[in-house]
N, C-alpha and C. Protein backbone atom coordinates (compact mmCIF):
# COMPACT_ATOMS: atom_id res chain seq x y z
N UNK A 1 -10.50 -124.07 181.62
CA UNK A 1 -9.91 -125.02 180.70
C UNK A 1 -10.78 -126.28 180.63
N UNK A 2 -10.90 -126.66 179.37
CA UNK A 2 -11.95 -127.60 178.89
C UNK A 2 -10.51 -129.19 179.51
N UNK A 3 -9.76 -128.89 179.43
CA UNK A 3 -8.86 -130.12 179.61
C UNK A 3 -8.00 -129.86 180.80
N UNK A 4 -7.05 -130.79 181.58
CA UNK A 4 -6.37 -131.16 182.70
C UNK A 4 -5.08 -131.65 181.78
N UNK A 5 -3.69 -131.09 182.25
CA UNK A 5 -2.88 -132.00 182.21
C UNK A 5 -1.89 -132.45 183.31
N UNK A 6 -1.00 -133.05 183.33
CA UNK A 6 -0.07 -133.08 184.29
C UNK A 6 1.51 -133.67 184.07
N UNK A 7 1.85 -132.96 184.87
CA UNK A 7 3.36 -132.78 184.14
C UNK A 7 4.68 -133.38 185.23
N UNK A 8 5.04 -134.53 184.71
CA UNK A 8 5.98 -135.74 185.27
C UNK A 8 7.69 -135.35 184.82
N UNK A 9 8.36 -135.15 185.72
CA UNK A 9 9.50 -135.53 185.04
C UNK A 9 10.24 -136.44 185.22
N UNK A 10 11.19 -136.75 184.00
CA UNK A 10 11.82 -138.78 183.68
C UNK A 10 13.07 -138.10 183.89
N UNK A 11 14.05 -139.06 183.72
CA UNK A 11 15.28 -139.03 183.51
C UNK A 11 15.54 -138.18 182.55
N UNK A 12 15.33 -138.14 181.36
CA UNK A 12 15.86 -137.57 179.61
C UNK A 12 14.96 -136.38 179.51
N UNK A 13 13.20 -136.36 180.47
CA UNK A 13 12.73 -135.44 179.37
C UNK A 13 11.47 -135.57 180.52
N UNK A 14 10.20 -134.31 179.68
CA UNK A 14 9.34 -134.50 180.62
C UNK A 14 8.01 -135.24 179.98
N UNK A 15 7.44 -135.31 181.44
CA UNK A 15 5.99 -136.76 180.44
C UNK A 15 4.87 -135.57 180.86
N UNK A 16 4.16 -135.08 179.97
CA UNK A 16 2.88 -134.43 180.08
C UNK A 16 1.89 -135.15 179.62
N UNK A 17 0.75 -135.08 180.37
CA UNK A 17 -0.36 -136.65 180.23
C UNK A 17 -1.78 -135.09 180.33
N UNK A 18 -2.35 -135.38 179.02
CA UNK A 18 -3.32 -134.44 178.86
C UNK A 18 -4.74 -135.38 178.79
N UNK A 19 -5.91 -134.65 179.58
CA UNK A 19 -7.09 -135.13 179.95
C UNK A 19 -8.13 -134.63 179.11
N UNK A 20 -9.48 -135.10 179.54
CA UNK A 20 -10.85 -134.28 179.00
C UNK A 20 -10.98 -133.63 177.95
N UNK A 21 -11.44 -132.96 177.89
CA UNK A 21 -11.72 -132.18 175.77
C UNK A 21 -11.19 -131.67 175.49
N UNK A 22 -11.00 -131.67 174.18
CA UNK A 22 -10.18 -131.10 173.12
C UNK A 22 -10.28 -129.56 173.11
N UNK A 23 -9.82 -128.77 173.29
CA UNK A 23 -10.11 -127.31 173.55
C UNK A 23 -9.28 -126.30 172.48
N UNK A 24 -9.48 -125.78 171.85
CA UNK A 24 -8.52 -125.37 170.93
C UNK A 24 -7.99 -124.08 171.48
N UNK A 25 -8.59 -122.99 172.40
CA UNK A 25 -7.77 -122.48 173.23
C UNK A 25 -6.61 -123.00 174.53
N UNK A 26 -7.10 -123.90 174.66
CA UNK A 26 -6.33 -124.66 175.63
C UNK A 26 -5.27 -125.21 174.97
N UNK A 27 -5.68 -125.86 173.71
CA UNK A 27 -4.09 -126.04 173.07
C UNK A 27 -3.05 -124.94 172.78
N UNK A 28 -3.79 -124.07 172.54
CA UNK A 28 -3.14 -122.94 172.00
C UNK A 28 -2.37 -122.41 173.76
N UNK A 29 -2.52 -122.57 174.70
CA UNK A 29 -1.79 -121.98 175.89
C UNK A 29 -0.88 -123.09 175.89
N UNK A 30 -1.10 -124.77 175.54
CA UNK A 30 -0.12 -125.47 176.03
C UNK A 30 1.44 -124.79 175.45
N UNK A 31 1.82 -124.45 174.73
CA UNK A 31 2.90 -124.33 174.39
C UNK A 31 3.36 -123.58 175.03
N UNK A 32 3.51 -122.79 175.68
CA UNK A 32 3.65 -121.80 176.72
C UNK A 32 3.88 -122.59 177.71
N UNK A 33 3.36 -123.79 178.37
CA UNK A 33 3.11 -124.28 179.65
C UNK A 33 4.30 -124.53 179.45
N UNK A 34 4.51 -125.76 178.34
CA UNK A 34 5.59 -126.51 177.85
C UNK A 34 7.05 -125.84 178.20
N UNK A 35 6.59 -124.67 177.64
CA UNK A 35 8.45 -123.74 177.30
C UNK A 35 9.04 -123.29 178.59
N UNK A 36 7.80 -122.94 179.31
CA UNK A 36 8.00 -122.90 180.94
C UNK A 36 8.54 -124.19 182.20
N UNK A 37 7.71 -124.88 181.69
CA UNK A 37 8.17 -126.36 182.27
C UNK A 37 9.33 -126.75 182.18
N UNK A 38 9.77 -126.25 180.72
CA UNK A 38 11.23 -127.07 180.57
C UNK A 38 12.01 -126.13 180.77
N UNK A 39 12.26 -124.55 180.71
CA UNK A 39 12.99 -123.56 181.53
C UNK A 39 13.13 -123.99 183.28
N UNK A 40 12.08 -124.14 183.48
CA UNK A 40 12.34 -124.61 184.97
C UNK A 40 12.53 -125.52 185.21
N UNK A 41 12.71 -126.80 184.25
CA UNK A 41 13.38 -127.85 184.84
C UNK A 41 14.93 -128.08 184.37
N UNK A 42 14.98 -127.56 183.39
CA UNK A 42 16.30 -127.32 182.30
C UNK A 42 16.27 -128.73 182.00
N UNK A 43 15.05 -128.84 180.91
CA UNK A 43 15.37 -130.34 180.29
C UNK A 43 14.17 -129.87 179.06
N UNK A 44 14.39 -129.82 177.93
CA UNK A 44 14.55 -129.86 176.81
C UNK A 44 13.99 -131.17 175.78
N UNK A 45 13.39 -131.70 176.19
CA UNK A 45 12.78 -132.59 175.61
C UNK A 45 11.39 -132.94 176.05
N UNK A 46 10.43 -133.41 175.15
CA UNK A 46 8.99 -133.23 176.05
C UNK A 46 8.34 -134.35 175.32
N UNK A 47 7.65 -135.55 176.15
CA UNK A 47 6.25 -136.08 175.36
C UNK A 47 5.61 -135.67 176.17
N UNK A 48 4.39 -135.38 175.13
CA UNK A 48 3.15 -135.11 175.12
C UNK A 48 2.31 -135.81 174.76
N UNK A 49 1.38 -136.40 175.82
CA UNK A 49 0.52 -137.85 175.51
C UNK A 49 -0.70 -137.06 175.38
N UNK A 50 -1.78 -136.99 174.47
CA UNK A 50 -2.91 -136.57 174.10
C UNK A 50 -4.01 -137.88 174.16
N UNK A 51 -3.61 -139.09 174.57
CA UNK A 51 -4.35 -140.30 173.94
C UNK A 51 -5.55 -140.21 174.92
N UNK A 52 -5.85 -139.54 176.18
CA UNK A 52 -6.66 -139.51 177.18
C UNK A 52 -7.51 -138.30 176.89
N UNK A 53 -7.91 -138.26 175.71
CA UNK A 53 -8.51 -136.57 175.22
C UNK A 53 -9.87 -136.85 174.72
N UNK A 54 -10.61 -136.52 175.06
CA UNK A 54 -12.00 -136.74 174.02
C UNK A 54 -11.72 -135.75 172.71
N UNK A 55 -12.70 -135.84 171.94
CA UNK A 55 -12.70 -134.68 170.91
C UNK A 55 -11.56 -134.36 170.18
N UNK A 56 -10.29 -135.50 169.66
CA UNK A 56 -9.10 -135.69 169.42
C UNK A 56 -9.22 -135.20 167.55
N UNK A 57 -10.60 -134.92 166.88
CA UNK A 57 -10.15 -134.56 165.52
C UNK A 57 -10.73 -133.69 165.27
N UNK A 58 -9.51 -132.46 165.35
CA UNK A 58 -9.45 -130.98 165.31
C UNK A 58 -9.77 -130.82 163.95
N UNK A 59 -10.19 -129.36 163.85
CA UNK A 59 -10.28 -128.98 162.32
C UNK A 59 -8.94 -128.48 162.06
N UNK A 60 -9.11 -128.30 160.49
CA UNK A 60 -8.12 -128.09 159.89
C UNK A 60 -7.11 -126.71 160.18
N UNK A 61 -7.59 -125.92 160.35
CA UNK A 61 -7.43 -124.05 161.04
C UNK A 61 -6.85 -124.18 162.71
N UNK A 62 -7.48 -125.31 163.37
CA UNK A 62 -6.91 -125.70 165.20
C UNK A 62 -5.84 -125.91 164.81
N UNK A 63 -5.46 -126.95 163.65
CA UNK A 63 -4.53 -128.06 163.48
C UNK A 63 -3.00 -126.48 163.01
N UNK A 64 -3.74 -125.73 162.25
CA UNK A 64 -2.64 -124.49 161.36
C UNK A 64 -2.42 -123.72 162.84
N UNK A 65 -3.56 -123.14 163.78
CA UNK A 65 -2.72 -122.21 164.57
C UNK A 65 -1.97 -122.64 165.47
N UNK A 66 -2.46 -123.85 165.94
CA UNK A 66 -1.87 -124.48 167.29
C UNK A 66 -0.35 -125.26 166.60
N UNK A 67 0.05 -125.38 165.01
CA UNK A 67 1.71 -126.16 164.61
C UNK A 67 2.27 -124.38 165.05
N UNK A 68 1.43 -123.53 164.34
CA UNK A 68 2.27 -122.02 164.61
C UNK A 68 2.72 -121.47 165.66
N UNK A 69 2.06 -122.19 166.43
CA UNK A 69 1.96 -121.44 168.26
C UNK A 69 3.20 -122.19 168.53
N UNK A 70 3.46 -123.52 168.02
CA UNK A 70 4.45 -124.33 168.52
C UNK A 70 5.66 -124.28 168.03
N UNK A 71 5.61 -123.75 166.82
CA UNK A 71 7.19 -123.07 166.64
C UNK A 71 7.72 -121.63 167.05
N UNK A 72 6.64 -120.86 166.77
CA UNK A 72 6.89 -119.61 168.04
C UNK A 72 7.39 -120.08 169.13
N UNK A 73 6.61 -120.80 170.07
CA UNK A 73 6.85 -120.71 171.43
C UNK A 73 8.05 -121.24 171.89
N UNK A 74 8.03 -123.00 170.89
CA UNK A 74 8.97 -124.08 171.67
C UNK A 74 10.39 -124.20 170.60
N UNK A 75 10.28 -123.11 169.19
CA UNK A 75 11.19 -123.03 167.84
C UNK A 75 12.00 -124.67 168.05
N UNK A 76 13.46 -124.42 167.38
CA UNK A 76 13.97 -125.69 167.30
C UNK A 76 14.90 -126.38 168.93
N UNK A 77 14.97 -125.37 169.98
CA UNK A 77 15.58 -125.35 171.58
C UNK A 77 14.38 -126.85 172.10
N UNK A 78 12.83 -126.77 171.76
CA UNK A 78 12.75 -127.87 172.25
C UNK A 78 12.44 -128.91 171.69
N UNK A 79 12.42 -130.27 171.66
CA UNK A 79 12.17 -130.96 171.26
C UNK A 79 11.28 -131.81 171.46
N UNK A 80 9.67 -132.32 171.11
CA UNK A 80 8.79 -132.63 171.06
C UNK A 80 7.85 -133.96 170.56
N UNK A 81 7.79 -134.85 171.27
CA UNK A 81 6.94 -136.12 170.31
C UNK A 81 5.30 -136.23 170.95
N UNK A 82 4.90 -136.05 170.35
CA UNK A 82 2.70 -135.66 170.77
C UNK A 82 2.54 -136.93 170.28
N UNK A 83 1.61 -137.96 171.33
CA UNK A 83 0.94 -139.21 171.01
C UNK A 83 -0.31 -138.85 170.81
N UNK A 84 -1.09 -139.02 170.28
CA UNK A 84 -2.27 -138.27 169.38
C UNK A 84 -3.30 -140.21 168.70
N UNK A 85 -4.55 -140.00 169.20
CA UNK A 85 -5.19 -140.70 168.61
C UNK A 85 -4.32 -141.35 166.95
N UNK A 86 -4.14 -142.53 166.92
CA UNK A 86 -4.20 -142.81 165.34
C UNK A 86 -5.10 -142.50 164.24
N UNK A 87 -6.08 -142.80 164.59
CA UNK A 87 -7.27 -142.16 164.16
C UNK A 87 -7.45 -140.19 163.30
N UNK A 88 -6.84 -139.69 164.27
CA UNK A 88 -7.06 -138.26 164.18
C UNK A 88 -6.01 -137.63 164.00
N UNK A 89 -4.63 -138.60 163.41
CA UNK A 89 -3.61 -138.02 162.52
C UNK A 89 -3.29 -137.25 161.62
N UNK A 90 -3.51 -136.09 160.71
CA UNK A 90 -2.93 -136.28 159.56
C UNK A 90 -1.72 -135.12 159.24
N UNK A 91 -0.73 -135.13 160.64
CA UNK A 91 0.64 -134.54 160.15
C UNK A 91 0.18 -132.97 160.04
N UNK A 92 -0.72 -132.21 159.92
CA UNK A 92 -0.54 -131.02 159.22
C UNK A 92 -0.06 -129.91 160.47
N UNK A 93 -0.99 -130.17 161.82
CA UNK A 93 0.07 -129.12 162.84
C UNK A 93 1.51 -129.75 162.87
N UNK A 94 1.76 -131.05 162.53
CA UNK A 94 3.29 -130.99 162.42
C UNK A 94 4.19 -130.35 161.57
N UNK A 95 3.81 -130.64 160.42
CA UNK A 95 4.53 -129.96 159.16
C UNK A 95 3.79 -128.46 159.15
N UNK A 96 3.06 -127.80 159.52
CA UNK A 96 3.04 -126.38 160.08
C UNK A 96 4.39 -126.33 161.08
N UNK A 97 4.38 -126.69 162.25
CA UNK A 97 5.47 -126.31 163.23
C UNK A 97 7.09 -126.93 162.63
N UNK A 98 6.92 -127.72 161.90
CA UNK A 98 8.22 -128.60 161.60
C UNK A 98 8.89 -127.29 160.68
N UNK A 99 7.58 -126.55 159.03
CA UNK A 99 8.07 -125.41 158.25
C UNK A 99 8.74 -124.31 158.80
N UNK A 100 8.64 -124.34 160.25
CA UNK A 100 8.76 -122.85 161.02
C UNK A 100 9.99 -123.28 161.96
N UNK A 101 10.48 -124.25 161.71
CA UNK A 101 11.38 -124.52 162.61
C UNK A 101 11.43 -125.22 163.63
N UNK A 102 10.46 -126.34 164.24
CA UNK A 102 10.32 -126.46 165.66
C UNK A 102 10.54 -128.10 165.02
N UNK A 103 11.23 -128.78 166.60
CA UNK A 103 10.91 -130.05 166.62
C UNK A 103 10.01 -131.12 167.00
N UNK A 104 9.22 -131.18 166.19
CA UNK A 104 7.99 -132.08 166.53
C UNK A 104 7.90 -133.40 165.81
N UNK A 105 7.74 -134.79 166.66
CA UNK A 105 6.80 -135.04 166.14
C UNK A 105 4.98 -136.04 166.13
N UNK A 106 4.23 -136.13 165.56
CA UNK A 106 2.77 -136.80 165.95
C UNK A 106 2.83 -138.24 165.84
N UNK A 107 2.97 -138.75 166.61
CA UNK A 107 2.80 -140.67 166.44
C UNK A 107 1.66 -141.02 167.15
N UNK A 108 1.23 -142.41 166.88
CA UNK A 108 -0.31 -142.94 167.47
C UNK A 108 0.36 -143.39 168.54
N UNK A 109 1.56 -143.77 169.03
CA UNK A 109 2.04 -144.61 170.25
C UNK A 109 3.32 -144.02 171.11
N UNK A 110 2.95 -143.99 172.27
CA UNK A 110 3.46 -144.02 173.47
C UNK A 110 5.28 -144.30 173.27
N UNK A 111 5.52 -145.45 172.58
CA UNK A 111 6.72 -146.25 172.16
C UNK A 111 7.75 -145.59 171.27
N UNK A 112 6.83 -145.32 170.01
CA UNK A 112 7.32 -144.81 169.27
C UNK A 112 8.23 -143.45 169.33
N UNK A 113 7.00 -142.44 170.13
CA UNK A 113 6.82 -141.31 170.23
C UNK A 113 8.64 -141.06 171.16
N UNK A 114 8.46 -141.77 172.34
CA UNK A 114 9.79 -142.22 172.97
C UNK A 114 11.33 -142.63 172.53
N UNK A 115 10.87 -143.48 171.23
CA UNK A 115 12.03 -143.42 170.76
C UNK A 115 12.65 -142.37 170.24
N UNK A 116 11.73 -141.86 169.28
CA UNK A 116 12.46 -140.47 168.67
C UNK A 116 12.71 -139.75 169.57
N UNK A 117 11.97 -139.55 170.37
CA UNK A 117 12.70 -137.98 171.64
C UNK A 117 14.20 -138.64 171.89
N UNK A 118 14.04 -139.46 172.30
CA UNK A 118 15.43 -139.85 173.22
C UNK A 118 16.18 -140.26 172.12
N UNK A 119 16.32 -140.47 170.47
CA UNK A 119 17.17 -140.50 169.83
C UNK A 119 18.08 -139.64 169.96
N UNK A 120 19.37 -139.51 169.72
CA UNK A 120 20.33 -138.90 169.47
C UNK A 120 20.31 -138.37 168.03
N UNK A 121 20.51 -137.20 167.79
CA UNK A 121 20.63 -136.52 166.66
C UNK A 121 21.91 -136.65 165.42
């Protein structure tokens, strides 16, 4: 694996803090890690901090398999906010995984990203 992450759990949800390069197989296993993590912790909510990533602007095809992988894996059971460079935004693995059912979503901040998870529905 081109990247490191590590996986914290909070009160509400879990904090995954992802390292080193951008790997597009490696993204493609996170979702799996994810669905596992939160089966074994029985908590259902997840940020995912990407801001510690080199190589943060995927192509367009990373961006399509890795929203697909994420509604397969994590569908609408988990719920998801990815802090992601501002920079290297533009929504499309979201609205890939969001079309398929899953709850995601991509913000540039830490804050933000937090509020929505822990919103109430």
């Amino acid at each position: 694996m081109k990247s490191e992450y590590v996986i914290e759990k909070k009160e509400n949800y879990l904090y995954i803090t992802v390292s080193g390069e951008y790997d597009k197989d490696d993204f493609l296993q996170y979702p799996k890690l994810v669905s596992e993590a939160c089966e074994k912790e029985k908590i259902y909510k997840v940020l995912f901090n990407g801001m510690n990533l080199n190589g943060t602007n995927a192509p367009t095809m990373d961006r399509y398999f890795i929203g697909e992988s994420i509604a397969l894996l994590l569908g609408p059971q988990i719920k998801i906010a990815a802090v992601w460079p501002g920079n290297h935004i533009n929504k499309f693995a979201e609205t890939v995984a969001v079309n398929r059912g899953a709850q995601i979503l991509v913000v540039g901040d830490v804050e933000s990203a937090k509020d929505w998870l822990l919103k109430e529905d």
